[in-house]
N, C-alpha and C. Protein backbone atom coordinates (compact mmCIF):
# COMPACT_ATOMS: atom_id res chain seq x y z
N UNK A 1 26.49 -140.29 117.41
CA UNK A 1 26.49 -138.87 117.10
C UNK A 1 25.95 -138.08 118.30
N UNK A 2 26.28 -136.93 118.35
CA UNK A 2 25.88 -136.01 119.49
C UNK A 2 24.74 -135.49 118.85
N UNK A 3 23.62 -135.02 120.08
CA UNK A 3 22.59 -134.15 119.90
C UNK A 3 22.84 -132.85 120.48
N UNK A 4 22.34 -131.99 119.46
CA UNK A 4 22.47 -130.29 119.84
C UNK A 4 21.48 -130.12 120.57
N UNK A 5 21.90 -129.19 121.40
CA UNK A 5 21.52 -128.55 122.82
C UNK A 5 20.41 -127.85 122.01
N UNK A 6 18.91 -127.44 122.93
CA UNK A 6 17.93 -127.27 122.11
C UNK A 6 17.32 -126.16 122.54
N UNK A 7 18.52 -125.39 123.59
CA UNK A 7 17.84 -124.01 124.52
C UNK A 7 19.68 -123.76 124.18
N UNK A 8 19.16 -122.25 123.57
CA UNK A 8 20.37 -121.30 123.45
C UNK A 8 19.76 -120.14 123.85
N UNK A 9 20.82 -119.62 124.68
CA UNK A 9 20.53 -117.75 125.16
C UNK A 9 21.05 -116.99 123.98
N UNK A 10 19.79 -116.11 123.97
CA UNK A 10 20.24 -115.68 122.23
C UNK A 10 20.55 -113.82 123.42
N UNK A 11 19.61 -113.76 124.57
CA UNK A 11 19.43 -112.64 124.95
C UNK A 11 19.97 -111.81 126.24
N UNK A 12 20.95 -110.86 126.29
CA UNK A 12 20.92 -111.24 127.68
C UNK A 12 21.39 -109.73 128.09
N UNK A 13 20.75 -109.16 128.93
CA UNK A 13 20.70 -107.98 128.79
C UNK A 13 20.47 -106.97 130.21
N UNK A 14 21.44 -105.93 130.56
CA UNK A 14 20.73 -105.39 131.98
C UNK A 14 19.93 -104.64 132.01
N UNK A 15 19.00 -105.29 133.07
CA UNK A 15 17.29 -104.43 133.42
C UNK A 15 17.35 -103.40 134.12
N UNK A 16 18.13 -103.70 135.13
CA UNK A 16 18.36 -102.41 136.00
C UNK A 16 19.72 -102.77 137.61
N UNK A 17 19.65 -102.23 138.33
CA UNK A 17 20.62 -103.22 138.96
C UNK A 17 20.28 -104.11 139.81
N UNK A 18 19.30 -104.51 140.07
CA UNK A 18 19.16 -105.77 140.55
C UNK A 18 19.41 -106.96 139.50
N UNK A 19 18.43 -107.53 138.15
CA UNK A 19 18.15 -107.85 137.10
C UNK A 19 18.67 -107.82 136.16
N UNK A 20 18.77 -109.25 135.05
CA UNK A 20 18.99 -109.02 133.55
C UNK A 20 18.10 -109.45 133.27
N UNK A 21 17.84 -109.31 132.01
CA UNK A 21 16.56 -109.82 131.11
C UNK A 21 17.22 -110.32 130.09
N UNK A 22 16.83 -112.29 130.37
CA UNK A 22 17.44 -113.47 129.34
C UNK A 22 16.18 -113.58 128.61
N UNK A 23 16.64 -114.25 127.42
CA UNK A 23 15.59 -114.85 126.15
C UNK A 23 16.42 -116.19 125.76
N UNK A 24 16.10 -117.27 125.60
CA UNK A 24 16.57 -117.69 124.97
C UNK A 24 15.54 -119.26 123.96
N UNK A 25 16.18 -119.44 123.39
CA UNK A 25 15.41 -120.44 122.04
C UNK A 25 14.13 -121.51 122.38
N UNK A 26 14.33 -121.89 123.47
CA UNK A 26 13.88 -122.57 124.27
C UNK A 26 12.76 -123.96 123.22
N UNK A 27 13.98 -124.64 122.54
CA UNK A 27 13.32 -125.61 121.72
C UNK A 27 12.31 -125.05 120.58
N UNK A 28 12.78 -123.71 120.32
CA UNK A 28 11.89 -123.34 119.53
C UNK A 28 10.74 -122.69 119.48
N UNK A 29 10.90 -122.64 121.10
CA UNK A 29 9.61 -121.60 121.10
C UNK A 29 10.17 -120.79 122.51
N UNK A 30 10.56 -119.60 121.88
CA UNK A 30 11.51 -118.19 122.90
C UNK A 30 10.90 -118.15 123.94
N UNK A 31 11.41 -118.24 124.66
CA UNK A 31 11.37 -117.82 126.30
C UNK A 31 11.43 -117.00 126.93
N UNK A 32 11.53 -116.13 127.64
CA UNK A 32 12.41 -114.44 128.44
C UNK A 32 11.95 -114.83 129.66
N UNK A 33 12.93 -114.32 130.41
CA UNK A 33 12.79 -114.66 132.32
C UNK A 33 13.62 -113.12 132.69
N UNK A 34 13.44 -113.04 134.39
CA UNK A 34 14.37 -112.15 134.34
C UNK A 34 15.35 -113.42 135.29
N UNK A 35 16.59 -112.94 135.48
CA UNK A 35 18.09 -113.54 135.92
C UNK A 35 18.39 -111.77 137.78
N UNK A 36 17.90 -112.52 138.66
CA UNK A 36 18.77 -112.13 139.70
C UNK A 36 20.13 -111.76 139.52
N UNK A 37 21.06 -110.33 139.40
CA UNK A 37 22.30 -110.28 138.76
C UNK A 37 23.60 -110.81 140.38
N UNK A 38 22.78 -110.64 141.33
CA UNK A 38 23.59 -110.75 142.62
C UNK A 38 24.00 -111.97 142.71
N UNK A 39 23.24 -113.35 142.23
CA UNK A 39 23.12 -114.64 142.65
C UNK A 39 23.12 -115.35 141.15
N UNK A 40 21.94 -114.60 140.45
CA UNK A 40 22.26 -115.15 138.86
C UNK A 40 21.75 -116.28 139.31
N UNK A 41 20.39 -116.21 139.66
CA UNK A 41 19.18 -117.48 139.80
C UNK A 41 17.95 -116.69 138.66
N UNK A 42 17.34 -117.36 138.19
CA UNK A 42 16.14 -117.20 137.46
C UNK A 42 15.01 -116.78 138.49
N UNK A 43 14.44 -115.98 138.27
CA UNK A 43 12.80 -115.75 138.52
C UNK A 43 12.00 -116.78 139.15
N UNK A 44 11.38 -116.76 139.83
CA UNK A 44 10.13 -117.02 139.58
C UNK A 44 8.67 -117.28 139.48
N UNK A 45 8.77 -116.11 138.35
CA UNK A 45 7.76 -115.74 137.55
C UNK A 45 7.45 -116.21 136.65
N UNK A 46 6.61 -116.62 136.28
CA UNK A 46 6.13 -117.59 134.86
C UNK A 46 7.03 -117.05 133.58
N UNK A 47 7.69 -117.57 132.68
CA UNK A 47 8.19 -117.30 131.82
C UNK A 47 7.73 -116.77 130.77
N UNK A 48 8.44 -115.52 130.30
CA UNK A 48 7.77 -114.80 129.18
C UNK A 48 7.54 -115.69 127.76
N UNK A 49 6.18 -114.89 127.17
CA UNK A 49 6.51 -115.24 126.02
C UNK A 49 7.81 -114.92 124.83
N UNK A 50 8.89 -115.60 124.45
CA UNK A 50 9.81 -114.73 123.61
C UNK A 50 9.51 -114.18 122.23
N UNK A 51 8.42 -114.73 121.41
CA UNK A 51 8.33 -114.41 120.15
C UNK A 51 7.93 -113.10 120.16
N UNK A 52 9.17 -112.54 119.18
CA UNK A 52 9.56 -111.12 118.52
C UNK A 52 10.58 -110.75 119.51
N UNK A 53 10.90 -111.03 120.90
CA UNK A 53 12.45 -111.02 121.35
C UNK A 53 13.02 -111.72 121.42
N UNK A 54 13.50 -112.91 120.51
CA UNK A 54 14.19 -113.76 120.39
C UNK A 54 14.03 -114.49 119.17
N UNK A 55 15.24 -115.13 118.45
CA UNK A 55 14.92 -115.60 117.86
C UNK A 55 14.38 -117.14 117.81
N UNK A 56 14.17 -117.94 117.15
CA UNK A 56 13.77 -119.07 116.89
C UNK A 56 14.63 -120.19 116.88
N UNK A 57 15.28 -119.43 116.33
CA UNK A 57 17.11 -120.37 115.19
C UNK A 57 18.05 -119.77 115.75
N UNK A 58 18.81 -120.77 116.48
CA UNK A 58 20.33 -120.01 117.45
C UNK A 58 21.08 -119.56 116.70
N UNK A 59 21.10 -120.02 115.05
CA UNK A 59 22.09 -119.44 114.06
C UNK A 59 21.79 -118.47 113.33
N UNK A 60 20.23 -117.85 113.54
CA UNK A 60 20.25 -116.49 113.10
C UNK A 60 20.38 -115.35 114.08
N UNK A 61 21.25 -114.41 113.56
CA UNK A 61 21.66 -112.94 114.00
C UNK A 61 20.34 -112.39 115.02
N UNK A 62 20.97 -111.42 115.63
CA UNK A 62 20.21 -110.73 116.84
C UNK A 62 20.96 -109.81 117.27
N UNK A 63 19.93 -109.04 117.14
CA UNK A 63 20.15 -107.85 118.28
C UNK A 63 19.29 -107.41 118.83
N UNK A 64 19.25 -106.83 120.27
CA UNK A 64 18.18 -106.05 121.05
C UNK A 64 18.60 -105.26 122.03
N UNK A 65 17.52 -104.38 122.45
CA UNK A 65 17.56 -103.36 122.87
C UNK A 65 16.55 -103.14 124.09
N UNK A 66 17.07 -102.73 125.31
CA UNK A 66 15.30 -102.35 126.72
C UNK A 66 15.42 -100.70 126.39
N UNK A 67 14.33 -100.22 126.44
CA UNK A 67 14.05 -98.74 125.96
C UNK A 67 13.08 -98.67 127.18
């Protein structure tokens, strides 16, 4: 049997124009980085905490918003 992949991008979103701002499941405990949009390399910067921007469960619904 196959094993499911245990990091899903639930988030993915533009910061500004350099930057996106990803989240994703990260085994269950959310992640957020920012993503270089020129090259589309990760950060790095220590990885955010994701809980409350991301979900938990790749199969529940999402939406978000940068304000």
């Amino acid at each position: 049997s196959q094993t499911e992949c245990f990091n899903y991008i639930r988030f993915l979103q533009t910061y500004n124009h350099t930057h996106l701002y990803t989240c994703g499941t990260y085994a269950f405990q959310p992640k957020c980085t920012f993503v270089n949009a020129d090259y589309f390399t990760l950060s790095t910067a220590p990885l955010d905490d994701g809980k409350g921007k991301c979900p938990y469960d790749p199969a529940k619904g999402h939406t978000g918003l940068i304000v």
